[in-house]
C-alpha atoms as a PDB file:
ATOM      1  CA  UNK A   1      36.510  44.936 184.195  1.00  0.00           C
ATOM      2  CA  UNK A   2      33.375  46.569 185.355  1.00  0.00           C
ATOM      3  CA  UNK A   3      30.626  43.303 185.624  1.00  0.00           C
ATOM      4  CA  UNK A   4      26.945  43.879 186.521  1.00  0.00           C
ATOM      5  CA  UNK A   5      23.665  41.769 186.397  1.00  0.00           C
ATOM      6  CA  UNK A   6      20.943  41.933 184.141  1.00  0.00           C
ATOM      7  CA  UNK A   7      17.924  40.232 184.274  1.00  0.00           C
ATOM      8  CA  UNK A   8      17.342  38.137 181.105  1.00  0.00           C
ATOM      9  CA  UNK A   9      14.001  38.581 179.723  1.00  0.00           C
ATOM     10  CA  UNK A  10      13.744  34.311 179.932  1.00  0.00           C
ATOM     11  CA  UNK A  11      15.952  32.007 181.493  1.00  0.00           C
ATOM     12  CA  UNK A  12      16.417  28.638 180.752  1.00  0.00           C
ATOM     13  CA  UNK A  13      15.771  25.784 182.619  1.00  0.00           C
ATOM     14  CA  UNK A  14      19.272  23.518 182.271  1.00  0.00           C
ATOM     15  CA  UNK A  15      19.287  20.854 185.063  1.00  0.00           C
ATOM     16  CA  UNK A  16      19.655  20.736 188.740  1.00  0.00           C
ATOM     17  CA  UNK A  17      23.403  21.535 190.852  1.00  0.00           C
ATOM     18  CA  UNK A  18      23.603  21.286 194.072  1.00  0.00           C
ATOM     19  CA  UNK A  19      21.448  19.688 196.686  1.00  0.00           C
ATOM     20  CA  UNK A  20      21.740  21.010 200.229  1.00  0.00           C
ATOM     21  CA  UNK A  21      22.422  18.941 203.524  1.00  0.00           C
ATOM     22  CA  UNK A  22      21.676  20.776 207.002  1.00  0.00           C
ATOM     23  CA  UNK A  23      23.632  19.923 209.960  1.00  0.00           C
ATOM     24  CA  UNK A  24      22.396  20.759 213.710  1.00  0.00           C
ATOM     25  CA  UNK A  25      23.699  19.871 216.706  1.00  0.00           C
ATOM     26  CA  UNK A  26      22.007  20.476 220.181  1.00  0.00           C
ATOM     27  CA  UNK A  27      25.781  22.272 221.576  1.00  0.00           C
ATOM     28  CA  UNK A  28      25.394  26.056 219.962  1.00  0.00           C
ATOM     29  CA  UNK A  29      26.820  25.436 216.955  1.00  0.00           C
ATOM     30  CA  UNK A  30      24.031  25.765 213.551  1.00  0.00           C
ATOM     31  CA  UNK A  31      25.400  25.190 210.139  1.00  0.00           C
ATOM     32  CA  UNK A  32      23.618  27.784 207.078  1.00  0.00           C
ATOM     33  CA  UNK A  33      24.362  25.971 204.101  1.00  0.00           C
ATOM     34  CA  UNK A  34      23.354  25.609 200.233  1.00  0.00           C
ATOM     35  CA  UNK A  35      23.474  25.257 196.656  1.00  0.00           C
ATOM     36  CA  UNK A  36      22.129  25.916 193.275  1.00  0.00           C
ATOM     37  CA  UNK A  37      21.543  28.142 190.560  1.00  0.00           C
ATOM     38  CA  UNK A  38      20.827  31.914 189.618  1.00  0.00           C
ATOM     39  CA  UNK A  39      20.586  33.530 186.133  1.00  0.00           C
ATOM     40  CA  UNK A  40      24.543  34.050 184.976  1.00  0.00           C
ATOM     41  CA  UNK A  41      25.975  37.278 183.545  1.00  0.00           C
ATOM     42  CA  UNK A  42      28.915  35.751 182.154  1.00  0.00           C
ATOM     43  CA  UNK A  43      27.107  32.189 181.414  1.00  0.00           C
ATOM     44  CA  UNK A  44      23.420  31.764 181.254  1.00  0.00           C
ATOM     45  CA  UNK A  45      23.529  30.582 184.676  1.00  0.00           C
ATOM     46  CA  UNK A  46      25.486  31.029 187.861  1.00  0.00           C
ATOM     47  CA  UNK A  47      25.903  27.760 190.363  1.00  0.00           C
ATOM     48  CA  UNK A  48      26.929  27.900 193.712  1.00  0.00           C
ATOM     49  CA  UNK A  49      27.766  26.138 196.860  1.00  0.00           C
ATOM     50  CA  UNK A  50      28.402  27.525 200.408  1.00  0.00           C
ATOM     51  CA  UNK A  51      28.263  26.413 204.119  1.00  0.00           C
ATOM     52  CA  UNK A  52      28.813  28.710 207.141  1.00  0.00           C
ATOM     53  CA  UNK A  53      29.189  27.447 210.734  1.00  0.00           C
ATOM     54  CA  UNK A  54      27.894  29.482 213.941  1.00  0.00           C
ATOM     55  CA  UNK A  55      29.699  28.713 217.153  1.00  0.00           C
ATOM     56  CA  UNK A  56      28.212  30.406 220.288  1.00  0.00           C
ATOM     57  CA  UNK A  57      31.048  31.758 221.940  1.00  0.00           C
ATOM     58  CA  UNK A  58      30.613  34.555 225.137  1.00  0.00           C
ATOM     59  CA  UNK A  59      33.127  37.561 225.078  1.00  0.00           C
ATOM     60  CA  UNK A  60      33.270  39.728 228.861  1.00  0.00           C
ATOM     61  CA  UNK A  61      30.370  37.236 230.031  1.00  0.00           C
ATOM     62  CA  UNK A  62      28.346  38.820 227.033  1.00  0.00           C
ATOM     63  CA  UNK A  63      26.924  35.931 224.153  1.00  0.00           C
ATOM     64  CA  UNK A  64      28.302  36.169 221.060  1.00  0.00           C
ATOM     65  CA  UNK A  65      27.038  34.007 217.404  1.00  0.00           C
ATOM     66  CA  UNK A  66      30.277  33.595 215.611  1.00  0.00           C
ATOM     67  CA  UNK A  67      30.276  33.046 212.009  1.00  0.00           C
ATOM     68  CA  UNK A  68      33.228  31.133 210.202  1.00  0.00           C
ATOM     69  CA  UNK A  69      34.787  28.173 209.188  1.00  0.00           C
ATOM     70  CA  UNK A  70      32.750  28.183 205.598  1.00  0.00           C
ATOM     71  CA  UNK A  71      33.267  28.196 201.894  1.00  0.00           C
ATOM     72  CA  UNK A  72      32.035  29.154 198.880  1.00  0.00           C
ATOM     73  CA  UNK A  73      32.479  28.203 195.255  1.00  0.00           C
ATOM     74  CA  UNK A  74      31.181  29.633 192.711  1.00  0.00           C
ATOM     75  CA  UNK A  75      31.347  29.266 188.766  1.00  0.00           C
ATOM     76  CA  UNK A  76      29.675  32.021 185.859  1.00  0.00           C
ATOM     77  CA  UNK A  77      31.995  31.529 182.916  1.00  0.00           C
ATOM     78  CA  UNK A  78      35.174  32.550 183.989  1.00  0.00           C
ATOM     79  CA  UNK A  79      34.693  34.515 186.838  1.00  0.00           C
ATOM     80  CA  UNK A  80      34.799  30.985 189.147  1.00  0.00           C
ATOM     81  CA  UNK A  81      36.326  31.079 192.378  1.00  0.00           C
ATOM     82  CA  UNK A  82      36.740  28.934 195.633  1.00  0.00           C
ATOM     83  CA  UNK A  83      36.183  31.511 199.034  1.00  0.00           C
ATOM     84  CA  UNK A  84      36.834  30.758 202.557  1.00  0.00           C
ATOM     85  CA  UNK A  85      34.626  32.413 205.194  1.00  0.00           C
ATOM     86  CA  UNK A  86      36.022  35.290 207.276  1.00  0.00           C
ATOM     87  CA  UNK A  87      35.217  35.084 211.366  1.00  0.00           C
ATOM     88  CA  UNK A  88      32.238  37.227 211.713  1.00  0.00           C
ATOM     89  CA  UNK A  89      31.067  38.301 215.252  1.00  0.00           C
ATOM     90  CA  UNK A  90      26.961  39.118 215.761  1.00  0.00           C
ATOM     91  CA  UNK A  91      27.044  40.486 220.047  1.00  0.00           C
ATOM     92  CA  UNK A  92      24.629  39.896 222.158  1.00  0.00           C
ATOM     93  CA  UNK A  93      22.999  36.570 220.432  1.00  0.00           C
ATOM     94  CA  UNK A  94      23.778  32.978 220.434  1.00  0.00           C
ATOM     95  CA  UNK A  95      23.699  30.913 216.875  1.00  0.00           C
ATOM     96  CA  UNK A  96      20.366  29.536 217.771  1.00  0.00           C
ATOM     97  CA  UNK A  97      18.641  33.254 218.253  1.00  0.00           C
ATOM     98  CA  UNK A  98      20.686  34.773 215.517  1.00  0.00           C
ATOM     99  CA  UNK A  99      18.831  31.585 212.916  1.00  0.00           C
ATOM    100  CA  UNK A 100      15.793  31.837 214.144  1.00  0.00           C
ATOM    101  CA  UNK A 101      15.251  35.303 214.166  1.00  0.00           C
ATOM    102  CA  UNK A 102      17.283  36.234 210.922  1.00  0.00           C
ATOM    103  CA  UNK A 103      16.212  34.154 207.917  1.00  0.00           C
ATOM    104  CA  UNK A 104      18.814  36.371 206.177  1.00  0.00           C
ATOM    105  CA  UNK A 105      22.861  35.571 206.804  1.00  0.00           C
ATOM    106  CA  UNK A 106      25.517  37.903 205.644  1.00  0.00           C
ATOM    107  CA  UNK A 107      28.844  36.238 205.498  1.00  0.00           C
ATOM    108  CA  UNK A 108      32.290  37.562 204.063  1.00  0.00           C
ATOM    109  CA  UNK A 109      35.798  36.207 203.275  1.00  0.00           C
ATOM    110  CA  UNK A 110      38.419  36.095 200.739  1.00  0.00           C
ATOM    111  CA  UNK A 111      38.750  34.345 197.374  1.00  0.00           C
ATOM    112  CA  UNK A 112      40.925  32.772 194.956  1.00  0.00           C
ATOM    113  CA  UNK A 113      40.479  31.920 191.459  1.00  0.00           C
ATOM    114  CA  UNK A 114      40.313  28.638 190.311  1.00  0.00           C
ATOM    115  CA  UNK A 115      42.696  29.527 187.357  1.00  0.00           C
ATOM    116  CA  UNK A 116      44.607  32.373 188.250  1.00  0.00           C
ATOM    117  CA  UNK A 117      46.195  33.749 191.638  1.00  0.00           C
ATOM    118  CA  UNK A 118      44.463  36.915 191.579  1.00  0.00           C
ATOM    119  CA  UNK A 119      42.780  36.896 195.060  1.00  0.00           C
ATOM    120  CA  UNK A 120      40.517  39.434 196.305  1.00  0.00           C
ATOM    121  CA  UNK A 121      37.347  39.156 198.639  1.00  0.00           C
ATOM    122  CA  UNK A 122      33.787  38.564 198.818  1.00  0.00           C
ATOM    123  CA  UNK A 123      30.419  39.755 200.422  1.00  0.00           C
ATOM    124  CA  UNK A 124      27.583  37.197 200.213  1.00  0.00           C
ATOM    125  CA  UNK A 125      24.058  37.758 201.539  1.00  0.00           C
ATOM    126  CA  UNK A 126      21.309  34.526 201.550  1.00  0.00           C
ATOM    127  CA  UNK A 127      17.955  34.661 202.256  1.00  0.00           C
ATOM    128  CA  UNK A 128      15.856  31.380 203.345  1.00  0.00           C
ATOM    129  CA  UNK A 129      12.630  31.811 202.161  1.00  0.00           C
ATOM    130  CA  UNK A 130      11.087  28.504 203.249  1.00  0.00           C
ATOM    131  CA  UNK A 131      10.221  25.080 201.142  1.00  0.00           C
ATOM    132  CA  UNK A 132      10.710  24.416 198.634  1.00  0.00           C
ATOM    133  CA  UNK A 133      13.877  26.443 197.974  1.00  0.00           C
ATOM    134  CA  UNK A 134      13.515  27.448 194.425  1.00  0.00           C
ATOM    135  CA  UNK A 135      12.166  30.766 193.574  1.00  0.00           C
ATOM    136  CA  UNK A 136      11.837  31.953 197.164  1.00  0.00           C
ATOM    137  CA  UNK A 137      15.301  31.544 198.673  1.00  0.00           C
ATOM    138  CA  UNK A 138      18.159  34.071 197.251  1.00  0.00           C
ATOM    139  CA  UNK A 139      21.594  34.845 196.811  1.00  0.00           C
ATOM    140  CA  UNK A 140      23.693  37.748 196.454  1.00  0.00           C
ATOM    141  CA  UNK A 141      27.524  38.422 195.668  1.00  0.00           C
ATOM    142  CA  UNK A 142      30.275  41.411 195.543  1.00  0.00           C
ATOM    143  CA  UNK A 143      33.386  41.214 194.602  1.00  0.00           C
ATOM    144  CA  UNK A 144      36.639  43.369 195.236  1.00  0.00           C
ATOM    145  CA  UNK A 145      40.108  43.141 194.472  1.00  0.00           C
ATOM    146  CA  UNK A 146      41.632  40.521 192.614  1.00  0.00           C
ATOM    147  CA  UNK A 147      40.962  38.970 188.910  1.00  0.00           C
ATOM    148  CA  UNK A 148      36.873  39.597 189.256  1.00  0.00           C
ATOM    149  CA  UNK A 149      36.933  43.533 191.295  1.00  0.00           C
ATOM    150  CA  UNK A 150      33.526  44.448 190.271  1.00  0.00           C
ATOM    151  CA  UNK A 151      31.708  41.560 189.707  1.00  0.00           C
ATOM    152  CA  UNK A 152      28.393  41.631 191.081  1.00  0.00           C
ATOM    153  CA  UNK A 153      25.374  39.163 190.703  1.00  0.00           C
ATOM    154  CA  UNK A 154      22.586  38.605 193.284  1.00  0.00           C
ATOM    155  CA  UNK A 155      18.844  36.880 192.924  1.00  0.00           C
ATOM    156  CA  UNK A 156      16.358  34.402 193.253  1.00  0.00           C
ATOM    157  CA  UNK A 157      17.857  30.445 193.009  1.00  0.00           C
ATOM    158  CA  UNK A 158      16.221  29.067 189.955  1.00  0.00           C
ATOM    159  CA  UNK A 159      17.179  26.010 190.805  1.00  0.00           C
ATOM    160  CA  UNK A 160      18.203  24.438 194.663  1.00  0.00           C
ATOM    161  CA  UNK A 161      17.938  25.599 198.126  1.00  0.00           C
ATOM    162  CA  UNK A 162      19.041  27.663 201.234  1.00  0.00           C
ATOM    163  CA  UNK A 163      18.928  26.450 204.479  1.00  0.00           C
ATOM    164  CA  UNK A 164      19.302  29.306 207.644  1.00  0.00           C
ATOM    165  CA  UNK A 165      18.864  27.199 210.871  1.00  0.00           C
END
């Protein structure tokens, strides 16, 4: 099944998902988290929900952001799925450089259908484009392996927010 996004010449306007809580702690640890909606390719909209930690952790005396224990969900149609958050090491930064200088946070990890067994994995990229979230922040998605292999869908939330801090 060979999936791909098209931008709908109008979109409409359903009702609100997801809103977003940000956690921060003063210990090296940031939280990037969100929810929302973009335009669907399988539905006429896409929602979505994700958090990803940072823990600063140093490897050989050298700092190093870690990325991990997240999730996301995410429902078009049928192609809906729960992911968990592969450990993802950024060298030579600590959580709270890696925020501030990156508004953009690439995460990975695997996923499973919520109706079916047919795992495969994910690449996500966000983008926090300030306040208010909608129509500035982003998302984008790739899928391999598993029920969805080749389902791709990516751009600006209609409706919700991303938070990268």
């Amino acid at each position: 099944m060979e999936l791909t996004r098209t931008r709908p010449t109008s979109v409409r306007v359903l009702q609100s998902m997801v809103i977003l809580c940000v956690l921060l702690t003063a210990s090296g640890c940031d939280t990037a988290t969100g929810g929302g909606w973009i335009a669907g390719i399988v539905d006429a909209r896409a929602t979505f929900g994700f958090t990803v930690r940072c823990t600063d952790t140093r490897v050989r005396g050298t700092p190093v952001a870690t990325l991990s224990d997240g999730q996301l969900d995410w429902h078009d149609g049928f192609v809906s799925f729960h992911g968990v958050v592969m450990p993802q090491q950024v060298p030579d930064t600590t959580c709270d450089e890696f925020a501030f200088n990156l508004p953009t946070i690439h995460f990975a990890g695997t996923y499973t259908p919520h109706n079916s067994s047919g795992s495969g994995f994910f690449n996500a990229t966000v983008f926090d484009g300030g306040e208010p979230g909608a129509l500035t922040d982003t998302i984008n998605i790739e899928l391999t392996g598993g029920d969805f292999t080749g389902y791709a869908n990516g751009g600006e939330l209609q409706d919700g927010n991303v938070q990268v801090s």
